[in-house]
C-alpha atoms as a PDB file:
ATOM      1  CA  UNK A   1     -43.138  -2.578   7.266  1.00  0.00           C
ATOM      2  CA  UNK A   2     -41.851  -0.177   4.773  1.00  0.00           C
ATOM      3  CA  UNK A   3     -38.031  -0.754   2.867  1.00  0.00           C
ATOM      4  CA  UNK A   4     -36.776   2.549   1.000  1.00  0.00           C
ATOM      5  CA  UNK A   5     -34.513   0.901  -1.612  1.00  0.00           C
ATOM      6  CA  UNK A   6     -31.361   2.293  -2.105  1.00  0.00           C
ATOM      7  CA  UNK A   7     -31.147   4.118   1.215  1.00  0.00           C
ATOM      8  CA  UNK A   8     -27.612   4.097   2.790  1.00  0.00           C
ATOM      9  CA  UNK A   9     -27.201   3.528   6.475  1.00  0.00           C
ATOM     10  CA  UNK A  10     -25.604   6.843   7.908  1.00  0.00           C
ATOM     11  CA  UNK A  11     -21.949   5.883   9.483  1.00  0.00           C
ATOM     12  CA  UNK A  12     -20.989   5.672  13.150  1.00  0.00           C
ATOM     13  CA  UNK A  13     -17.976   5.569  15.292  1.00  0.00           C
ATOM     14  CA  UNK A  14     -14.648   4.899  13.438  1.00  0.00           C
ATOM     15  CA  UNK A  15     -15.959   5.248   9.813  1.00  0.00           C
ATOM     16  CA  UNK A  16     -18.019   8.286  10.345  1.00  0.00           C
ATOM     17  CA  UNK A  17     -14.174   9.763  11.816  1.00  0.00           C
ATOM     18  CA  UNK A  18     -12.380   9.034   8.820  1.00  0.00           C
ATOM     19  CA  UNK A  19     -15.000   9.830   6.690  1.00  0.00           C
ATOM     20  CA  UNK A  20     -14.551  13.566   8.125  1.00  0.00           C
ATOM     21  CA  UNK A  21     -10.725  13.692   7.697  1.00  0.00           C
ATOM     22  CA  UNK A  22     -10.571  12.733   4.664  1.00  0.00           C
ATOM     23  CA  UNK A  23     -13.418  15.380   3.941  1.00  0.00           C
ATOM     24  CA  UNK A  24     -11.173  17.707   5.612  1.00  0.00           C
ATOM     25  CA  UNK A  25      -7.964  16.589   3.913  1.00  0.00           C
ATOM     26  CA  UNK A  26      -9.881  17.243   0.863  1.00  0.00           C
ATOM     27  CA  UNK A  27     -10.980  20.632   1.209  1.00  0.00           C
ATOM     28  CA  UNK A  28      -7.683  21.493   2.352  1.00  0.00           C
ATOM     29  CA  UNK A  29      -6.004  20.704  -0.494  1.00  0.00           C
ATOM     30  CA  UNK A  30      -8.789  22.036  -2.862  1.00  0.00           C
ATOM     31  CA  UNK A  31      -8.693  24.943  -0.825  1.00  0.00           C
ATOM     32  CA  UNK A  32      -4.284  25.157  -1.324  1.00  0.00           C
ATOM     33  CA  UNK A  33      -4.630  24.459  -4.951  1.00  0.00           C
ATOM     34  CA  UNK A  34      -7.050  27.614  -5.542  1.00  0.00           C
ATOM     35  CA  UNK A  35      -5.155  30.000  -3.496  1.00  0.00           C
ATOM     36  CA  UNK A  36      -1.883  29.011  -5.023  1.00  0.00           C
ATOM     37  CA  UNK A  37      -2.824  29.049  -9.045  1.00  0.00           C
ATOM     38  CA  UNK A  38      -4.848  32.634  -8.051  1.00  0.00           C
ATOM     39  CA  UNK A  39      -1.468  33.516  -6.353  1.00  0.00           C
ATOM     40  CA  UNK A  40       0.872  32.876  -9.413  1.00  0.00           C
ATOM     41  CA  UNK A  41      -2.004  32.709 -12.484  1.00  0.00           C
ATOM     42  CA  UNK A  42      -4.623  35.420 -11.557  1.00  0.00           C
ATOM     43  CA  UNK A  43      -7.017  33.138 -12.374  1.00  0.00           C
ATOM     44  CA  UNK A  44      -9.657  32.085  -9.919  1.00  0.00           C
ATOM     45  CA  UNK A  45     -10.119  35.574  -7.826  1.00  0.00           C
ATOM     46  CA  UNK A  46      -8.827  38.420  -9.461  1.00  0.00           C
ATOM     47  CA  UNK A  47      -5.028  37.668  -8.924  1.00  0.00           C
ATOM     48  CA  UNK A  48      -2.664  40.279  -7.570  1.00  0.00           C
ATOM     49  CA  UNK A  49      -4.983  43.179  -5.486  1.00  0.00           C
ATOM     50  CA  UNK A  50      -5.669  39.857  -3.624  1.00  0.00           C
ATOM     51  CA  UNK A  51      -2.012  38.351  -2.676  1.00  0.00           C
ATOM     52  CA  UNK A  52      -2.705  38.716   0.892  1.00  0.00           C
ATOM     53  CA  UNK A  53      -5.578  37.093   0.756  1.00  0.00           C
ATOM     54  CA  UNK A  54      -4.215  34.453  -1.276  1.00  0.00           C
ATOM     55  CA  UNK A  55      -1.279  33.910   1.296  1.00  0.00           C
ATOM     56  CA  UNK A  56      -3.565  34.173   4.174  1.00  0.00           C
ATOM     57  CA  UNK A  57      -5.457  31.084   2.596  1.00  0.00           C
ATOM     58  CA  UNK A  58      -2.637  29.393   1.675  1.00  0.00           C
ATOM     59  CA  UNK A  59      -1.885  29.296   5.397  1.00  0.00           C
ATOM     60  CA  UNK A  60      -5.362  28.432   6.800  1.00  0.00           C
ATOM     61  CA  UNK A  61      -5.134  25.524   4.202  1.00  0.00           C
ATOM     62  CA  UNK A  62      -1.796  24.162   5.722  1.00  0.00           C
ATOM     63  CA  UNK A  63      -3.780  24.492   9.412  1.00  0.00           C
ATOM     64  CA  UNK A  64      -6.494  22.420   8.059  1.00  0.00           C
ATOM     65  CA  UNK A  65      -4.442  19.966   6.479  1.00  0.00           C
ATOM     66  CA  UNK A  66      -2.053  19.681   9.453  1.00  0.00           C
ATOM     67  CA  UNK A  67      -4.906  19.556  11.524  1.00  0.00           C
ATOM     68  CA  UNK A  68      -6.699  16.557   9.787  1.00  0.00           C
ATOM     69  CA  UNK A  69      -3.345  14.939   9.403  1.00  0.00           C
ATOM     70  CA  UNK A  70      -2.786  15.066  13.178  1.00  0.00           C
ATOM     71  CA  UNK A  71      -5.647  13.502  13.747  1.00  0.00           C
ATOM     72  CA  UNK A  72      -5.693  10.463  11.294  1.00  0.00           C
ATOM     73  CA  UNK A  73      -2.428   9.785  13.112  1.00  0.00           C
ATOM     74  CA  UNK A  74      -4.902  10.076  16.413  1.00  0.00           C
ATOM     75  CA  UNK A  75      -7.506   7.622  14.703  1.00  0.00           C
ATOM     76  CA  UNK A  76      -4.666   4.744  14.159  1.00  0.00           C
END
């Protein structure tokens, strides 16, 4: 018989689920933060010769985040 120590048993079912919307909740507000202070600072990506980039991210960031909020609401 052989023990790894500190090994973590991977997640199933309901914690594995909102382990991943969280994730996703995560990324898309990481993801709104960075397109909004390269939107009004310049700072991340080059600023203005990207704005519709920047707004187009802005908006796949509210999908994602609407999306993961829809379904934690599913989850409960």
């Amino acid at each position: 018989m052989s023990a790894v120590i500190g090994s973590s048993v991977p997640q199933k079912g309901r914690a594995m689920e909102k382990g991943l919307i969280y994730g996703s909740l995560g990324v898309a507000a990481l993801m709104l933060l960075l397109f909004l202070i390269d939107l009004l600072a310049g700072f991340p990506f080059g600023g203005s010769p990207f704005a519709v980039v920047d707004v187009f991210g802005i908006i796949a960031a509210g999908v994602v985040g609407y999306l993961a909020y829809n379904a934690s609401k599913d989850l409960k």
